[in-house]
Protein backbone atom coordinates (compact mmCIF):
# COMPACT_ATOMS: atom_id res chain seq x y z
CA UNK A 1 0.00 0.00 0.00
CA UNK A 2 1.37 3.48 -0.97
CA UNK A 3 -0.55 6.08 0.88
CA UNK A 4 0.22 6.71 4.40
CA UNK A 5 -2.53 6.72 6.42
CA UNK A 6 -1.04 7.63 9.80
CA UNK A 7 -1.02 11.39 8.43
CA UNK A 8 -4.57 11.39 8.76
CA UNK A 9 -5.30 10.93 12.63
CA UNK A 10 -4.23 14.48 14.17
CA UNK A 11 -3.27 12.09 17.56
CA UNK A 12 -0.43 10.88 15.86
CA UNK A 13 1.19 14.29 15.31
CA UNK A 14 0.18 15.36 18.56
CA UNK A 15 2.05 12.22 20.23
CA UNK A 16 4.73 11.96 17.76
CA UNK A 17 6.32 8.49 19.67
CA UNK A 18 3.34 6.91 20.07
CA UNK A 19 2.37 3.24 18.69
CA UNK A 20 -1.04 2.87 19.26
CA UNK A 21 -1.93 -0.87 19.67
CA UNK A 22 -5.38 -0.92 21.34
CA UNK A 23 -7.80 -0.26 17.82
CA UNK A 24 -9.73 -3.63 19.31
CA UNK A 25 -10.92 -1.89 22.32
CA UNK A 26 -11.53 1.88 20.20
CA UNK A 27 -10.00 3.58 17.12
CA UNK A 28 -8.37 6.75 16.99
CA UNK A 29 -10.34 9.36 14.79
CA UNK A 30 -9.14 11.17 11.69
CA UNK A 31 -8.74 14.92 11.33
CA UNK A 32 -11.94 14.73 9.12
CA UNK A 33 -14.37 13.62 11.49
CA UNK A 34 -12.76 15.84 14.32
CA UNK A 35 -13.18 18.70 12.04
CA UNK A 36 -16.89 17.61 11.55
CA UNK A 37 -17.81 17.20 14.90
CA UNK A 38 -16.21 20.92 15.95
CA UNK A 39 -18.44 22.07 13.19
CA UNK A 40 -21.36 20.43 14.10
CA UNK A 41 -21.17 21.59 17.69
CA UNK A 42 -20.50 25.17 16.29
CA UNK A 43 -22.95 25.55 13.92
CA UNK A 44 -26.05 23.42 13.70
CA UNK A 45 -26.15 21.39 17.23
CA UNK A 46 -29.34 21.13 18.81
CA UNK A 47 -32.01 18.86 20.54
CA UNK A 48 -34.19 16.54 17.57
CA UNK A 49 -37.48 14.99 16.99
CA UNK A 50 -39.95 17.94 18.14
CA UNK A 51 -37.59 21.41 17.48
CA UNK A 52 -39.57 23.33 14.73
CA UNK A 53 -36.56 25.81 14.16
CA UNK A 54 -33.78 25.90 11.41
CA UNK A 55 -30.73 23.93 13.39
CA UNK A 56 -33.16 21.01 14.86
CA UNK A 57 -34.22 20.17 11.96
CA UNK A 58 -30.80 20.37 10.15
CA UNK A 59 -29.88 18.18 13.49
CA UNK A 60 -32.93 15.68 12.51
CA UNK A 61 -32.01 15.49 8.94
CA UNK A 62 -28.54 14.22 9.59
CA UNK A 63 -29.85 12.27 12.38
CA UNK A 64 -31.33 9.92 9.73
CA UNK A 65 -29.10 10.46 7.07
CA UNK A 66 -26.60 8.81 9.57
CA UNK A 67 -29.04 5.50 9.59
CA UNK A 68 -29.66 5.84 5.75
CA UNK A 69 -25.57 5.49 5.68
CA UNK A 70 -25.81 2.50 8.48
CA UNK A 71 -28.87 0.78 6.78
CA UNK A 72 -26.41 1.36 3.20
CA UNK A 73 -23.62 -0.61 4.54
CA UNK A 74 -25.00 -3.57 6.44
CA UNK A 75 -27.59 -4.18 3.78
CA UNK A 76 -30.57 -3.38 6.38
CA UNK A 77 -34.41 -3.16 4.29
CA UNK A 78 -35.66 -0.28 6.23
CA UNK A 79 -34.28 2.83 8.98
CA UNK A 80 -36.68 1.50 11.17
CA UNK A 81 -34.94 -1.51 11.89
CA UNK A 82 -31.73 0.80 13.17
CA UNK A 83 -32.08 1.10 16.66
CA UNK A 84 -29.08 3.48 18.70
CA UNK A 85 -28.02 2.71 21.91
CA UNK A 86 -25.22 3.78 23.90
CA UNK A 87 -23.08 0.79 24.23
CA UNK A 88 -22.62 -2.91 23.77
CA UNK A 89 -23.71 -3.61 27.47
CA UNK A 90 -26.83 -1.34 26.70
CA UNK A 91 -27.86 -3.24 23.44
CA UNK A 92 -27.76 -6.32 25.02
CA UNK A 93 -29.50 -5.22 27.70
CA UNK A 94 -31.93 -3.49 25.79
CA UNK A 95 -32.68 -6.47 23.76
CA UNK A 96 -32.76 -9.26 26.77
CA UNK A 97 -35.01 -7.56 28.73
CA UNK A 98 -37.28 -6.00 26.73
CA UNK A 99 -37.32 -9.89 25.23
CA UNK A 100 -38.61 -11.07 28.78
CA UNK A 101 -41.05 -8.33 29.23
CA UNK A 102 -42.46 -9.59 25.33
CA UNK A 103 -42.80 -13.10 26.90
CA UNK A 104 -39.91 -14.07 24.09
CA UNK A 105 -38.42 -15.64 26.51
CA UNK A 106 -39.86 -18.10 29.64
CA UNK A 107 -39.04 -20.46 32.56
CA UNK A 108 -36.56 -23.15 31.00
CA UNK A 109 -35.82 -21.75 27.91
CA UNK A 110 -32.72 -22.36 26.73
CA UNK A 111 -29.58 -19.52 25.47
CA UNK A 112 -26.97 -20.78 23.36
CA UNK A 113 -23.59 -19.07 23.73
CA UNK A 114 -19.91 -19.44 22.66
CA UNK A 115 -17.40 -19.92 25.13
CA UNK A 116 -15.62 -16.94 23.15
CA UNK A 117 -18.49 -14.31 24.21
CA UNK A 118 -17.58 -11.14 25.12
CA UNK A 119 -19.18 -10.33 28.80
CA UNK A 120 -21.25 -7.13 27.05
CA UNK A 121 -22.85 -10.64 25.46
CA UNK A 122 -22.66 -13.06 28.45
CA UNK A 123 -24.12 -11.32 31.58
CA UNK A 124 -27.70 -10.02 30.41
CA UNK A 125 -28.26 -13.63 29.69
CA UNK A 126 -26.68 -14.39 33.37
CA UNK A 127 -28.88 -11.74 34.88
CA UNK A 128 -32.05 -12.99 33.04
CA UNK A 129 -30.91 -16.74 34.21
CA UNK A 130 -31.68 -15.21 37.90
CA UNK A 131 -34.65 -13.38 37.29
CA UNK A 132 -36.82 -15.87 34.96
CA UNK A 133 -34.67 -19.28 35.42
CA UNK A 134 -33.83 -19.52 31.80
CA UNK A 135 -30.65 -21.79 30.93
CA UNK A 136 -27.73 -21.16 29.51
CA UNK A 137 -25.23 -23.49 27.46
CA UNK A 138 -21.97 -22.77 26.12
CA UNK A 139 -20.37 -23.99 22.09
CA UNK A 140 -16.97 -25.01 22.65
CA UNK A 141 -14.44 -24.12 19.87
CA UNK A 142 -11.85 -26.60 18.25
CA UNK A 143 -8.30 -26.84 18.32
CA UNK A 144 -8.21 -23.67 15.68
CA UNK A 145 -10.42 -21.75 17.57
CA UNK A 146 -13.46 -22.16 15.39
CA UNK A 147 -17.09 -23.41 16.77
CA UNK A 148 -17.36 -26.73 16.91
CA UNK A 149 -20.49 -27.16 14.95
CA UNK A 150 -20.29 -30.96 16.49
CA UNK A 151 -21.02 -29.42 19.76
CA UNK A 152 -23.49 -27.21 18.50
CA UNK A 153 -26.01 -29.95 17.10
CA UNK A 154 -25.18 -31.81 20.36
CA UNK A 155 -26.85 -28.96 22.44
CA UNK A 156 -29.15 -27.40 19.98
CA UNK A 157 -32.47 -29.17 21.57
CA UNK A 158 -35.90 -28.10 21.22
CA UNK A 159 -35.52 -25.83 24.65
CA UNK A 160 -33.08 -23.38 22.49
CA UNK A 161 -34.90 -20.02 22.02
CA UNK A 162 -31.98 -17.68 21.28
CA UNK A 163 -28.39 -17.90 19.85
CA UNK A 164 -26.36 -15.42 20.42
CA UNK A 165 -23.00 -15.46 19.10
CA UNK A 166 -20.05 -13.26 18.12
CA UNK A 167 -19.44 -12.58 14.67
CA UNK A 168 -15.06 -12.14 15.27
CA UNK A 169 -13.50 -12.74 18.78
CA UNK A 170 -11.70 -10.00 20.57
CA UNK A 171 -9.50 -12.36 21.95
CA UNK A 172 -8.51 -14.79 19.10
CA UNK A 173 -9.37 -12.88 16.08
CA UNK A 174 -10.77 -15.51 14.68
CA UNK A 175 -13.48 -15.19 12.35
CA UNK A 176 -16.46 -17.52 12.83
CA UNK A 177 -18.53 -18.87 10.17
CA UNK A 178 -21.82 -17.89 11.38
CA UNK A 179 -23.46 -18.78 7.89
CA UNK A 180 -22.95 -22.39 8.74
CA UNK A 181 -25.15 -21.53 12.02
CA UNK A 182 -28.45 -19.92 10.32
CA UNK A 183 -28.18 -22.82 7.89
CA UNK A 184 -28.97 -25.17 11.05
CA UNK A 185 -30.94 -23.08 13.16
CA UNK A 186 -34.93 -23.52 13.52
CA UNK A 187 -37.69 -20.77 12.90
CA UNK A 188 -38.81 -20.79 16.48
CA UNK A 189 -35.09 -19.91 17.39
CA UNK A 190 -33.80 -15.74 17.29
CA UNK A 191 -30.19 -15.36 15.55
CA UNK A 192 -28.59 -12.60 17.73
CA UNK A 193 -24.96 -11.57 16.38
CA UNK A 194 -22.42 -9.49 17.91
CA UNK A 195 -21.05 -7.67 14.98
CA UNK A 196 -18.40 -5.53 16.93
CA UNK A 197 -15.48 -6.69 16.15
CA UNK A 198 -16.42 -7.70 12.19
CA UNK A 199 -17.49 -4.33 11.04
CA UNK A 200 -14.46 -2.52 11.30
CA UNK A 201 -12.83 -5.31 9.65
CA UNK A 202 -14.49 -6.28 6.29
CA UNK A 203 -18.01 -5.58 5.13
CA UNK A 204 -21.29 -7.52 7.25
CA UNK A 205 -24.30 -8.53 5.41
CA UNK A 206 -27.60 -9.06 7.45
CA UNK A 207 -29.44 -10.73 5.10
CA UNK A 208 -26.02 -13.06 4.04
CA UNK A 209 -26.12 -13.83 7.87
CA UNK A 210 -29.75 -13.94 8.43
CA UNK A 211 -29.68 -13.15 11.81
CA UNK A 212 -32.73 -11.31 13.45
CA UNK A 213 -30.81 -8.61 15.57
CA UNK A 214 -26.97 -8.00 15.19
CA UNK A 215 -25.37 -5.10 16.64
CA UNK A 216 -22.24 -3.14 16.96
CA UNK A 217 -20.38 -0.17 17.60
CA UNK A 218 -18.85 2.89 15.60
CA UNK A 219 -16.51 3.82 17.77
CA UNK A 220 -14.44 1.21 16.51
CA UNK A 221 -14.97 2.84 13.34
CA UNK A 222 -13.25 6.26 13.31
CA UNK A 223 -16.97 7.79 14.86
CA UNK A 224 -17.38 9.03 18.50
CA UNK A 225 -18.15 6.98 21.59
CA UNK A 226 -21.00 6.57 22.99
CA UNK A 227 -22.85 4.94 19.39
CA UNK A 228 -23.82 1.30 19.16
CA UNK A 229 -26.23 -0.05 16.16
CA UNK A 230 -28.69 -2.18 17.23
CA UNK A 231 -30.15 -3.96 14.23
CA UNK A 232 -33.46 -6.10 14.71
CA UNK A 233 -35.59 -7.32 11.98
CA UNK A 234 -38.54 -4.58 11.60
CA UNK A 235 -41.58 -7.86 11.70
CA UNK A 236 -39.85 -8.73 15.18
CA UNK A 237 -39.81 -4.93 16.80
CA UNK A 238 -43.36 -4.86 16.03
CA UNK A 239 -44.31 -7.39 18.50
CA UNK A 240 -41.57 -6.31 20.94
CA UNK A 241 -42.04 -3.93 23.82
CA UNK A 242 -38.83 -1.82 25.05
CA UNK A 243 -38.10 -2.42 28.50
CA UNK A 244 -38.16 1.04 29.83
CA UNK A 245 -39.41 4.01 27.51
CA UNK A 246 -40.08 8.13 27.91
CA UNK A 247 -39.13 11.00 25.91
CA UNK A 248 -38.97 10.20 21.88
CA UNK A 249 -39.93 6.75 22.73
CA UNK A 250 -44.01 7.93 23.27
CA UNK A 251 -46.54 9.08 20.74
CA UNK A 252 -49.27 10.05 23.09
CA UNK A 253 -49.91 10.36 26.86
CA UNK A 254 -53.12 10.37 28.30
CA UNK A 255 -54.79 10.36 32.06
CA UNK A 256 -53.93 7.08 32.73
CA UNK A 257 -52.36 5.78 29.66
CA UNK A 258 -50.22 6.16 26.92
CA UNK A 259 -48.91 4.89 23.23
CA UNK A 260 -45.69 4.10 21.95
CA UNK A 261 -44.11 6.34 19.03
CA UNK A 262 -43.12 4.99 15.74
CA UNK A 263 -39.76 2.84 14.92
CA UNK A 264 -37.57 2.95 15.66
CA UNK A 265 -37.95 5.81 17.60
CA UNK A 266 -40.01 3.24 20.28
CA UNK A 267 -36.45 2.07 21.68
CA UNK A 268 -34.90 4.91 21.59
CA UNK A 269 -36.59 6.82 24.82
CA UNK A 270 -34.40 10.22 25.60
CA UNK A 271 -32.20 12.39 23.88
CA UNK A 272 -29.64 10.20 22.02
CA UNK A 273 -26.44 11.15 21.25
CA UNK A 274 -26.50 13.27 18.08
CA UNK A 275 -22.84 14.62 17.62
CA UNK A 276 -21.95 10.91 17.52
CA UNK A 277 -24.57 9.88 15.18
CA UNK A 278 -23.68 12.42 12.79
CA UNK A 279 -20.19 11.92 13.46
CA UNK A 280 -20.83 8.77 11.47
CA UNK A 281 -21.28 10.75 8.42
CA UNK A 282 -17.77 11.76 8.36
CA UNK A 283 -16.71 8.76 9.41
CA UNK A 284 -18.14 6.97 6.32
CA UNK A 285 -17.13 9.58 3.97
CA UNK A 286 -13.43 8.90 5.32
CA UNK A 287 -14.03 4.98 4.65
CA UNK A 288 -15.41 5.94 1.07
CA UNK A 289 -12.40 7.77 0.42
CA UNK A 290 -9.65 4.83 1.07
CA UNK A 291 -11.88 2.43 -0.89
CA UNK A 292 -12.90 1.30 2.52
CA UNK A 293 -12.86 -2.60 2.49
CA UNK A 294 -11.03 -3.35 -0.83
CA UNK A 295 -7.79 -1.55 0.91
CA UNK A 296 -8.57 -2.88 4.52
CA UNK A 297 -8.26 -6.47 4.17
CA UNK A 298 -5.61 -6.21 1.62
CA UNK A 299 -3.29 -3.98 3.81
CA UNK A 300 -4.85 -6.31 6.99
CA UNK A 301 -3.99 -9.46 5.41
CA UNK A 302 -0.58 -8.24 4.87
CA UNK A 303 0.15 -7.00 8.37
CA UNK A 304 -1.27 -10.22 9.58
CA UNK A 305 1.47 -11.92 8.18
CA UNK A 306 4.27 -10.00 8.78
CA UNK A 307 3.46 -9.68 12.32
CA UNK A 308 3.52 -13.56 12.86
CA UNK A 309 6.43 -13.99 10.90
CA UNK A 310 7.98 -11.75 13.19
CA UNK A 311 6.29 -13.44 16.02
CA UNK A 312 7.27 -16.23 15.28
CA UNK A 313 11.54 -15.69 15.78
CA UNK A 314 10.13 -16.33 19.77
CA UNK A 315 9.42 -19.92 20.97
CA UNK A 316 8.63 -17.84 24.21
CA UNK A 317 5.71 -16.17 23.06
CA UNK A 318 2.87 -18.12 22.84
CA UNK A 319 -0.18 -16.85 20.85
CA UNK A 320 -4.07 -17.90 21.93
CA UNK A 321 -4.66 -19.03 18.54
CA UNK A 322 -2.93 -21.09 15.55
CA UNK A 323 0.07 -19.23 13.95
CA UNK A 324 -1.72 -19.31 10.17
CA UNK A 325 -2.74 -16.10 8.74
CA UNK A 326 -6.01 -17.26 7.48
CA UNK A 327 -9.79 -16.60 8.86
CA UNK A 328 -8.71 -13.82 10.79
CA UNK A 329 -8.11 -10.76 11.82
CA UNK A 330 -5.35 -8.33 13.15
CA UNK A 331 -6.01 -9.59 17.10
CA UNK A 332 -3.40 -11.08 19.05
CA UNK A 333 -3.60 -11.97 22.15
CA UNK A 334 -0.29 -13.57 23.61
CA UNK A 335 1.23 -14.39 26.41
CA UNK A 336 4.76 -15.11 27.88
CA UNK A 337 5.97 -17.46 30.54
CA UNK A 338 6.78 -16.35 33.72
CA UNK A 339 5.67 -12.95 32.69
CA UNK A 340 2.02 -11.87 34.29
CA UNK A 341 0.71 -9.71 31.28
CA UNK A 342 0.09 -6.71 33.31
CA UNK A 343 3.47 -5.84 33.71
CA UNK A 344 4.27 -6.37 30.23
CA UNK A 345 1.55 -3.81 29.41
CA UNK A 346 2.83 -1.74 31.93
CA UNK A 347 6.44 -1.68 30.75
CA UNK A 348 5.69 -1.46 27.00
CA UNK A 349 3.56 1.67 28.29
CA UNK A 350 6.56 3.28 29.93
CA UNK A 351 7.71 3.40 26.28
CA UNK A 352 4.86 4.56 25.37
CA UNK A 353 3.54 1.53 23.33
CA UNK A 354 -0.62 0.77 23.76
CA UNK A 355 -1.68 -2.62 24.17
CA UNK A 356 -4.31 -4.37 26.47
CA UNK A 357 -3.72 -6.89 29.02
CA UNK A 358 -5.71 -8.35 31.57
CA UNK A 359 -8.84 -10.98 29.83
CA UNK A 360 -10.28 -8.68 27.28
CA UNK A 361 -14.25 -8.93 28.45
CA UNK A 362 -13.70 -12.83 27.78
CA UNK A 363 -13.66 -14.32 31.16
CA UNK A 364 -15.17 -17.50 30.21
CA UNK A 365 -12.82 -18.37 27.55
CA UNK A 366 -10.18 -17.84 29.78
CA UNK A 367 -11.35 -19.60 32.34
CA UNK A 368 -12.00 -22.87 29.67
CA UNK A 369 -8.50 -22.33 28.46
CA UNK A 370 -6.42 -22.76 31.98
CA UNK A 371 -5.73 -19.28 31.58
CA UNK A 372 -5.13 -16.41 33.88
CA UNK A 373 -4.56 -13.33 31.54
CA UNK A 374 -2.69 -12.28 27.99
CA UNK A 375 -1.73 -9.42 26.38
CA UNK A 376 -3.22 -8.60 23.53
CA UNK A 377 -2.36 -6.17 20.17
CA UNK A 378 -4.92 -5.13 17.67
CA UNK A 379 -3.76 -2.90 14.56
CA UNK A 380 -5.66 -1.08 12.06
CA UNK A 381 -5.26 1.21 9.20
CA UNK A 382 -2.79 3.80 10.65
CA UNK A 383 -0.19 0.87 11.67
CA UNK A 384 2.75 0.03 9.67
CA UNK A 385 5.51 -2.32 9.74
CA UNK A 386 7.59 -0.23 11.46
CA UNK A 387 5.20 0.05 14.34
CA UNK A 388 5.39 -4.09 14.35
CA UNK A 389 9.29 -3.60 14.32
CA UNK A 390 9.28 -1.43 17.08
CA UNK A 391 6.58 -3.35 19.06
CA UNK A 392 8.84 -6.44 18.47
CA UNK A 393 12.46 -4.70 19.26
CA UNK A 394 10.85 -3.90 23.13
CA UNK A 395 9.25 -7.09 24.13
CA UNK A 396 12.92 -8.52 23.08
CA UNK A 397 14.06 -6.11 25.27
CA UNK A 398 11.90 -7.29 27.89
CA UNK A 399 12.38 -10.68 27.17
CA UNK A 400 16.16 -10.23 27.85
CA UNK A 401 15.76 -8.67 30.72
């Protein structure tokens, strides 16, 4: 790849010696969607869905351009199947419960979860498994990390109302093939992905998936915080009621009753958070203008392996995954003997490296694994080579030490 993209993310000039390694947990934002944001904020920001002056309904009309854009690139039918929340943990949450208050979801009834599962994906389920009795069972994963689909027809019984699996592990990188999973599940089951970590990474197709409700996060995506995409299929919302509603989420109040607005605006009860949605605009018009996907998996792929030939010069450092380059993305979690990953994050810190350490959100793969913690690196666009090089040249110098 020719162009340097590290130009384009103001942080980088700002911090001139620092190799940002953390893109898994949030990615750094380029000047154009900075510049956006300052100019929204300046210019046109203010409160949506009942202003009848000029700037709330500029506000409102980017508002939904931003889902137009969402709808666009996950291959959605409809805006009123995009659903914003605030964060993973709040999607989830979102969903679970207001699928308990719908009945969706009784005494008994069975959840279906990889051992992989992030914990934004693991305790709404654990919460509901105290408050209604449902059950939960776990999908093991092979000796490559994938699902075993032998364990999945082994537990996939006529109790199973929901699966809910993630799309790409944050620990492994490994990309599952959830295709294989609609192709075996039953119409009395819901499909629930967890997209996060596959839409920054190459392009997600609802309908290829057929999942009912997927959703993910932007931040991870050159946008603001505080904007996750819940997706649900718009026949399902219509017989779902949101678990706790008020302002933008009612029509009509009465005496002693009231009616729920439109969708999607029926889940999305207060005053979202605008500046991020329409950061999103920027944010895509960034993606359009690097050819978006084409360029990211080529330039991933390649980083992929040049960082595990690099990694693997060290019999010391062992990787939570196979060493092949393929069905994957740039996540890797590691860890070294005798070394609690902690400190390794703390001293490659002190040189001002970013990784994670600790167990990621994943504390039941970890604890099927034997394992206590790792340390994990995730790239993205605005790494090089030489940020592997230098990455590599200080956990030698650990290593030595």
């Amino acid at each position: 790849m020719n162009k340097e993209y590290k130009k384009d993310f103001p942080i980088f000039k700002n911090n001139p010696s620092l190799i940002y390694l953390d893109s898994t947990a949030t990615s750094q934002k380029p000047q154009i969607v900075i510049d956006w944001i300052k100019d929204y904020l300046e210019n046109t920001y203010s409160s949506i869905h009942r202003g009848l002056y000029n700037i709330s309904e500029q506000s409102e009309l980017l508002y939904k351009k931003s889902k137009v854009k969402v709808l666009e690139n996950i291959w959605a039918n409809s805006i009123k199947e995009i659903i914003y929340t605030y964060n993973s943990t709040y999607a989830l949450n979102l969903l679970s419960s207001s699928l308990k208050i719908s009945n969706k979801l009784k005494k008994w009834d069975k959840v279906l979860l990889s051992i992989t599962e992030h914990n934004a994906n693991l305790i709404p389920w654990l919460i509901l498994k105290e408050e209604i009795w449902i059950e939960i069972e776990y999908i093991n994963v092979d000796s490559e990390y994938n699902l075993d689909l032998v364990d999945f027809k082994s537990k996939y019984d006529e109790k199973v109302k929901i699966i809910s699996f993630t799309h790409v592990s944050n620990v492994t990188g490994q990309i599952f093939d959830l295709e294989e999973i609609w192709k075996r599940k039953r119409e009395d089951t819901i499909f629930i992905v967890d997209a996060s970590q596959s839409v920054p990474h190459f392009k997600v197709d609802v309908k290829a998936l057929n999942c009912d409700y997927l959703f993910f996060t932007w931040h991870k995506v050159f946008a603001d915080t505080w904007i996750w995409v819940l997706w649900w299929k718009e026949k399902l919302l219509k017989d779902l009621k949101p678990s706790f509603s008020w302002w933008g989420a009612i029509w009509k109040i009465e005496k002693d009753s009231f009616s729920y607005a439109w969708l999607p605006d029926k889940f999305e009860a207060g005053t979202p958070n605008i500046t991020a949605a329409v950061s999103l605009l920027k944010a895509f018009e960034y993606i359009n203008n690097i050819w978006w996907y084409n360029v990211l998996e080529d330039y991933e792929n390649n980083l992929v392996e040049y960082f595990l030939e690099k990694l693997n010069k060290y019999s010391n450092i062992k990787l939570i995954w196979s060493k092949q380059s393929k069905n994957r993305v740039w996540v890797f979690s590691m860890i070294i003997d005798w070394f609690h990953s902690n400190d390794i994050a703390d001293m490659l810190a002190e040189k001002n490296i970013a990784v994670r350490s600790w167990k990621h959100c994943a504390h039941r793969l970890f604890w099927d694994i034997w394992l206590n913690h790792s340390f994990r690196v995730s790239l993205y666009i605005y790494n090089t080579k030489g940020d592997i090089d230098i990455f590599f040249k200080n956990i030698n110098g650990i290593i030595q030490k």
